[in-house]
N, C-alpha and C. Protein backbone atom coordinates (compact mmCIF):
# COMPACT_ATOMS: atom_id res chain seq x y z
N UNK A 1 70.11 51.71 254.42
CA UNK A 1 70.71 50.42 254.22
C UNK A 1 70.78 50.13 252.71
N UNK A 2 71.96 49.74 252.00
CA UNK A 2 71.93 49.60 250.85
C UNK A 2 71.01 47.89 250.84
N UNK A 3 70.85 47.92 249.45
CA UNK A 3 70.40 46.80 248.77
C UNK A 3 70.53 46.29 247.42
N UNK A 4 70.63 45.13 247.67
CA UNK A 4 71.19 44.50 246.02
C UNK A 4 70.17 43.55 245.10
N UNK A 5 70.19 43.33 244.01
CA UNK A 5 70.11 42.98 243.25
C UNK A 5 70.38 41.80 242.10
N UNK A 6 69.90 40.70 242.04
CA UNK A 6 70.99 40.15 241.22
C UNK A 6 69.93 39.43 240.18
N UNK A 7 70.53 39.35 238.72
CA UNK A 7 69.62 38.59 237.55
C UNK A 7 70.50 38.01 236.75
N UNK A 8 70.58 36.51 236.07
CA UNK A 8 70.75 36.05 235.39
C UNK A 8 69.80 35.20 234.11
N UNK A 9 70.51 35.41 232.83
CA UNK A 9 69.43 34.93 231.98
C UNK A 9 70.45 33.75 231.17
N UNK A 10 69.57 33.12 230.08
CA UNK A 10 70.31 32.29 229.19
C UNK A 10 69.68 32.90 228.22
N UNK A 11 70.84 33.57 227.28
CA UNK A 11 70.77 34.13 226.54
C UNK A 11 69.30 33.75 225.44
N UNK A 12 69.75 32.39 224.87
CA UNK A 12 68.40 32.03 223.98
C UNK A 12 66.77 31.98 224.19
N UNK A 13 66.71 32.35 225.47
CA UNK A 13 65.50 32.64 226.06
C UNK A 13 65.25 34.04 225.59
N UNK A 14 66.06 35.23 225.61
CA UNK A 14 65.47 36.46 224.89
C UNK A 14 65.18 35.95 223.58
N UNK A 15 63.76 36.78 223.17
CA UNK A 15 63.22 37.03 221.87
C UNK A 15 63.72 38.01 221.47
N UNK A 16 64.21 38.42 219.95
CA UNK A 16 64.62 39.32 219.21
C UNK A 16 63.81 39.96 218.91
N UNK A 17 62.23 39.70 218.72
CA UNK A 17 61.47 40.69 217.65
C UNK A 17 60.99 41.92 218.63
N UNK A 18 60.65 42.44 217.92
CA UNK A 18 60.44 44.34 217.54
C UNK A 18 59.28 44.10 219.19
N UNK A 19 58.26 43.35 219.01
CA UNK A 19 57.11 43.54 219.76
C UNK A 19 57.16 43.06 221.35
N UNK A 20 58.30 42.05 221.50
CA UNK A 20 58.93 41.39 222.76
C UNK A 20 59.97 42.74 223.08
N UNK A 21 61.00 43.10 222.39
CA UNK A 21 62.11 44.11 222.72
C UNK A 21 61.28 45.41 223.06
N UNK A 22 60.39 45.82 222.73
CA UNK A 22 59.31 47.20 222.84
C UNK A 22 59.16 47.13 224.40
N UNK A 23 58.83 46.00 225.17
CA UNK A 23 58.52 45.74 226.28
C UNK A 23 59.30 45.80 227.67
N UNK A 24 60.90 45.32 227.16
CA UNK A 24 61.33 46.04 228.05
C UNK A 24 63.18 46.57 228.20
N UNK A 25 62.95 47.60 226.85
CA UNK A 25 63.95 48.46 226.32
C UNK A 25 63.35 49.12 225.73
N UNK A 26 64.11 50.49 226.24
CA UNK A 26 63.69 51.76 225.91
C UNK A 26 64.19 51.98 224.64
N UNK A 27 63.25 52.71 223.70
CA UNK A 27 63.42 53.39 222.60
C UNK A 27 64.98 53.79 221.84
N UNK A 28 66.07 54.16 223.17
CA UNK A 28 67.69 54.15 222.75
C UNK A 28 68.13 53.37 222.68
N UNK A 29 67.63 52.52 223.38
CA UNK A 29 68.62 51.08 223.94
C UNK A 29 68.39 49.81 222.64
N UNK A 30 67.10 49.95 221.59
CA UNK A 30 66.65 49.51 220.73
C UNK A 30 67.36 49.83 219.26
N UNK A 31 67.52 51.34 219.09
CA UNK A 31 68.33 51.80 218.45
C UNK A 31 69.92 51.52 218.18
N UNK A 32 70.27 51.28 219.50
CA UNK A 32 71.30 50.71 219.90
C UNK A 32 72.07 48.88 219.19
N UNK A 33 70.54 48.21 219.72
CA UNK A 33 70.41 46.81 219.06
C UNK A 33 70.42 46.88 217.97
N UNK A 34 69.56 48.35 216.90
CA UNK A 34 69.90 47.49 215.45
C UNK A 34 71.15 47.82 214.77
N UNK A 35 71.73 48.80 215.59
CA UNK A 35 72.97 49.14 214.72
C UNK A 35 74.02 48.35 215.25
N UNK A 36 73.74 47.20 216.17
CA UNK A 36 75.12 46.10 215.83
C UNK A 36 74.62 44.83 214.71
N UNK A 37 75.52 44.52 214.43
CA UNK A 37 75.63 43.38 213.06
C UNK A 37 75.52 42.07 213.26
N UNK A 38 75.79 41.44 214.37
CA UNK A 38 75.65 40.15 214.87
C UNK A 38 74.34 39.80 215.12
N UNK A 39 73.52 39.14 215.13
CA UNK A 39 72.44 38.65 215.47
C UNK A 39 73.01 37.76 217.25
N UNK A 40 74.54 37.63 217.24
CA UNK A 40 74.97 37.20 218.67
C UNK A 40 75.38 38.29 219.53
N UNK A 41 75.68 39.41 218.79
CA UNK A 41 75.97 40.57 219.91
C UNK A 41 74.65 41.22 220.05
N UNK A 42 73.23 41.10 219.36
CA UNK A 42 72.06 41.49 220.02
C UNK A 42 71.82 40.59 220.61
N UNK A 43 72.19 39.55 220.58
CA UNK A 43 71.36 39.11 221.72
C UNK A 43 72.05 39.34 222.92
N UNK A 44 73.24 39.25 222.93
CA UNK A 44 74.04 39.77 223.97
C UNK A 44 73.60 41.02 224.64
N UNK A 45 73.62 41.50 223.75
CA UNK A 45 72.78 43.29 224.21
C UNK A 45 71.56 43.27 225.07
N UNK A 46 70.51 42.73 224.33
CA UNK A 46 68.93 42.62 224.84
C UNK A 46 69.22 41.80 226.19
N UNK A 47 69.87 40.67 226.23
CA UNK A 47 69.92 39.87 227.80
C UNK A 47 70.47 40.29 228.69
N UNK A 48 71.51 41.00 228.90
CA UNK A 48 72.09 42.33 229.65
C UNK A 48 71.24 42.97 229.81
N UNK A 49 70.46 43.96 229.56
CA UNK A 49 69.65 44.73 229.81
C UNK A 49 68.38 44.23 230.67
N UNK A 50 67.75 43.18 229.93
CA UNK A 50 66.89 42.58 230.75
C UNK A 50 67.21 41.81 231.94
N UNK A 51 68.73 41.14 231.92
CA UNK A 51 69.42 41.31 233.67
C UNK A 51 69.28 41.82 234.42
N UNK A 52 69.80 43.40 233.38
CA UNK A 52 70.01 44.50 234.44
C UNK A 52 68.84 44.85 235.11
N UNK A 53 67.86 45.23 234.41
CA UNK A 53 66.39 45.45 234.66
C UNK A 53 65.78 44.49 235.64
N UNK A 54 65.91 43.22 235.62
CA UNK A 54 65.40 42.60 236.54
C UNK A 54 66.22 42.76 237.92
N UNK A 55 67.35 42.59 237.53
CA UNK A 55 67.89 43.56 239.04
C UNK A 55 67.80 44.29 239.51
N UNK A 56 67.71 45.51 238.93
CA UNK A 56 67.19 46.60 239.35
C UNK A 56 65.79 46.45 240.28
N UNK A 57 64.85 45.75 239.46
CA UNK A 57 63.23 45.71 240.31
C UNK A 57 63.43 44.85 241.22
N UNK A 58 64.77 44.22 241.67
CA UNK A 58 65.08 43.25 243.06
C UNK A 58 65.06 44.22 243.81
N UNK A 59 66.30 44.79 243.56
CA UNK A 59 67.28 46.15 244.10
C UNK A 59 66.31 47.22 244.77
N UNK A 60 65.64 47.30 244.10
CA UNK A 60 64.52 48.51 244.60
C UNK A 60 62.71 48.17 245.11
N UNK A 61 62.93 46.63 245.06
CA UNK A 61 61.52 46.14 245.58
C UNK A 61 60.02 46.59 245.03
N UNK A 62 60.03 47.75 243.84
CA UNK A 62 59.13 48.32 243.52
C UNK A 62 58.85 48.29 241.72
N UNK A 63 57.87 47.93 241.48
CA UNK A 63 57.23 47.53 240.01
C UNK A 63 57.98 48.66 238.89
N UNK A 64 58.77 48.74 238.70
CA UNK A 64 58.78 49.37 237.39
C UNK A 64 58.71 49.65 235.76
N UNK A 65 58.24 50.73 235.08
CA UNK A 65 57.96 50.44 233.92
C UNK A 65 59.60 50.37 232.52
N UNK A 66 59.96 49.20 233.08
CA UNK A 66 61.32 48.47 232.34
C UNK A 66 61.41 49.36 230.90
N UNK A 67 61.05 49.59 230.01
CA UNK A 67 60.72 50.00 228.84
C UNK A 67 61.32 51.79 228.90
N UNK A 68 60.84 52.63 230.27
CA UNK A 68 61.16 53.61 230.44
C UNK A 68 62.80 54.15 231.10
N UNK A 69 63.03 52.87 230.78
CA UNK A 69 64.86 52.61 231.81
C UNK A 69 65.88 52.68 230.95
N UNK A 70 66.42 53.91 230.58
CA UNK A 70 67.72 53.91 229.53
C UNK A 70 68.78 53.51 230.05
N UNK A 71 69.65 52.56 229.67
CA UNK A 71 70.78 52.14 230.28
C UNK A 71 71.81 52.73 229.25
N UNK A 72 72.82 53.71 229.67
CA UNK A 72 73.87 53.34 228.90
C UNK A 72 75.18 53.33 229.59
N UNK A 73 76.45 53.93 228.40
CA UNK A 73 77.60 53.63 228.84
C UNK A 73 78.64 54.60 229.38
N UNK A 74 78.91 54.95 230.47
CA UNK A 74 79.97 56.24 231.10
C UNK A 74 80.85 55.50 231.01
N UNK A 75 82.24 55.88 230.38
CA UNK A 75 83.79 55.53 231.23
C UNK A 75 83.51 53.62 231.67
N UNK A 76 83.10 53.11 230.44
CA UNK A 76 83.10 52.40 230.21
C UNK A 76 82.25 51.41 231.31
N UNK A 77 81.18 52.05 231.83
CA UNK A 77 80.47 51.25 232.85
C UNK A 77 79.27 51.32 232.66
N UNK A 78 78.32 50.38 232.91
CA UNK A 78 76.46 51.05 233.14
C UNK A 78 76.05 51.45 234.18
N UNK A 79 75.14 52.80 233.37
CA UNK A 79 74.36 53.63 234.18
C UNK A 79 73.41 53.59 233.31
N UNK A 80 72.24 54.25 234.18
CA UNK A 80 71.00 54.42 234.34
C UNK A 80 70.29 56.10 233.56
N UNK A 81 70.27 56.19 232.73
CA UNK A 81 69.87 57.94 232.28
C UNK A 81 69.03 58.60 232.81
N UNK A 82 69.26 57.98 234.11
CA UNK A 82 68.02 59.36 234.92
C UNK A 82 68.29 60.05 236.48
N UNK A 83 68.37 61.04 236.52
CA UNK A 83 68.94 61.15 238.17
C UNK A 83 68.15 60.82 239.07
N UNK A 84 66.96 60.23 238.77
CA UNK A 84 66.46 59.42 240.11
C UNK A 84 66.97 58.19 240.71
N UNK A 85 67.93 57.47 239.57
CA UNK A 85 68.39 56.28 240.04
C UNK A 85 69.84 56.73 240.06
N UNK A 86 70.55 57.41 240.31
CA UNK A 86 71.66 58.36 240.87
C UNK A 86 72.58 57.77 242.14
N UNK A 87 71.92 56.78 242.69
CA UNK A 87 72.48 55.86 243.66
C UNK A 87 72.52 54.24 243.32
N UNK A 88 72.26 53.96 242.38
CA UNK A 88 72.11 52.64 241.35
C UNK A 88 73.43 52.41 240.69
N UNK A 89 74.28 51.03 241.63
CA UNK A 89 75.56 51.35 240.68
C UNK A 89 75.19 49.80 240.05
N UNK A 90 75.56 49.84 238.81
CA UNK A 90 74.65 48.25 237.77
C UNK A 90 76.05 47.95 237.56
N UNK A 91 76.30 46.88 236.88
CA UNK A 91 77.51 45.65 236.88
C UNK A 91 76.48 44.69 235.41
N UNK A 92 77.64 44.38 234.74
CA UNK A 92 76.54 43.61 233.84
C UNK A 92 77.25 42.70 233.00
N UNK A 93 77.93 41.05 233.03
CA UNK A 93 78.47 40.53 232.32
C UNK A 93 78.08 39.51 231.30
N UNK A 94 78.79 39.29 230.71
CA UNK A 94 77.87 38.11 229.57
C UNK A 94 79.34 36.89 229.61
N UNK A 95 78.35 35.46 229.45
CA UNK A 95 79.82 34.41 229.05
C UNK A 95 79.01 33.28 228.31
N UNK A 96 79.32 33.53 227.32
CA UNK A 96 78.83 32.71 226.09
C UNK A 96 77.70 32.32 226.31
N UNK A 97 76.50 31.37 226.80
CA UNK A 97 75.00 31.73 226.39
C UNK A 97 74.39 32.26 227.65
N UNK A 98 75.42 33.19 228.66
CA UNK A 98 74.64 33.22 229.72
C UNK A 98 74.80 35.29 229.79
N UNK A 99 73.70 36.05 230.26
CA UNK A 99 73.93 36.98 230.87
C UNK A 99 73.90 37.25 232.37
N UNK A 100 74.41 38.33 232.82
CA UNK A 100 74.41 38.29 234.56
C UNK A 100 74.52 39.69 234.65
N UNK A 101 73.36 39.67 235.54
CA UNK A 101 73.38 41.48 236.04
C UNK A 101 73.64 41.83 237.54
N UNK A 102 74.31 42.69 238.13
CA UNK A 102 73.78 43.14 240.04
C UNK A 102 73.77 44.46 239.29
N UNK A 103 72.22 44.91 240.24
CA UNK A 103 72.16 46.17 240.75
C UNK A 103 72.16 46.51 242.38
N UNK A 104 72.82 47.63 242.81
CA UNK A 104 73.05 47.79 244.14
C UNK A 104 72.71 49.26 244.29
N UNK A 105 71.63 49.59 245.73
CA UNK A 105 71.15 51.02 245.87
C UNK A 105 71.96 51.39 246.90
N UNK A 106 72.68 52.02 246.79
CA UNK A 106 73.60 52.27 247.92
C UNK A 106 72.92 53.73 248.53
């Protein structure tokens, strides 16, 4: 039986610094954040992710370590960098101070 997922954030609720982002974005996905220029498209970045992530641990009912979860970008969509989550299709939008994630385990 598939199962879904769903997370929304307000953007200004993510923290930017180094020691909050460590927690739950992975090491690429961080890399990622400092090489955009906006201080509004990271945050855009970081609240997406932590959407996604919290959807995901809907989606799959089970504790995971968020931090170890590379998200990136195929053909212009998000995925997951690991073939265990290989049935995880993520969705992830942003509209001005809000982010919104579904994850679905099909």
């Amino acid at each position: 039986m598939a199962k879904i997922g769903i997370d929304i954030v307000e953007n200004k609720r993510i923290n930017l610094e180094e020691k909050f982002l460590k927690k739950f974005l992975h090491q690429d996905e961080i890399l990622l954040l400092n090489d955009l220029q906006s201080s509004e498209a990271k945050l855009q970045f970081a609240s997406g992710r932590w959407a996604a992530k919290e959807a995901l641990i809907k989606c799959l009912e089970v504790p995971l370590e968020v931090n170890k979860i590379n998200i990136v970008y195929r053909n212009s969509k998000p995925v997951i960098e690991n073939s265990k989550f290989k049935n995880i299709e993520l969705s992830i939008s942003h509209e001005k101070n809000y982010s919104v994630a579904v994850a679905l385990n099909l």
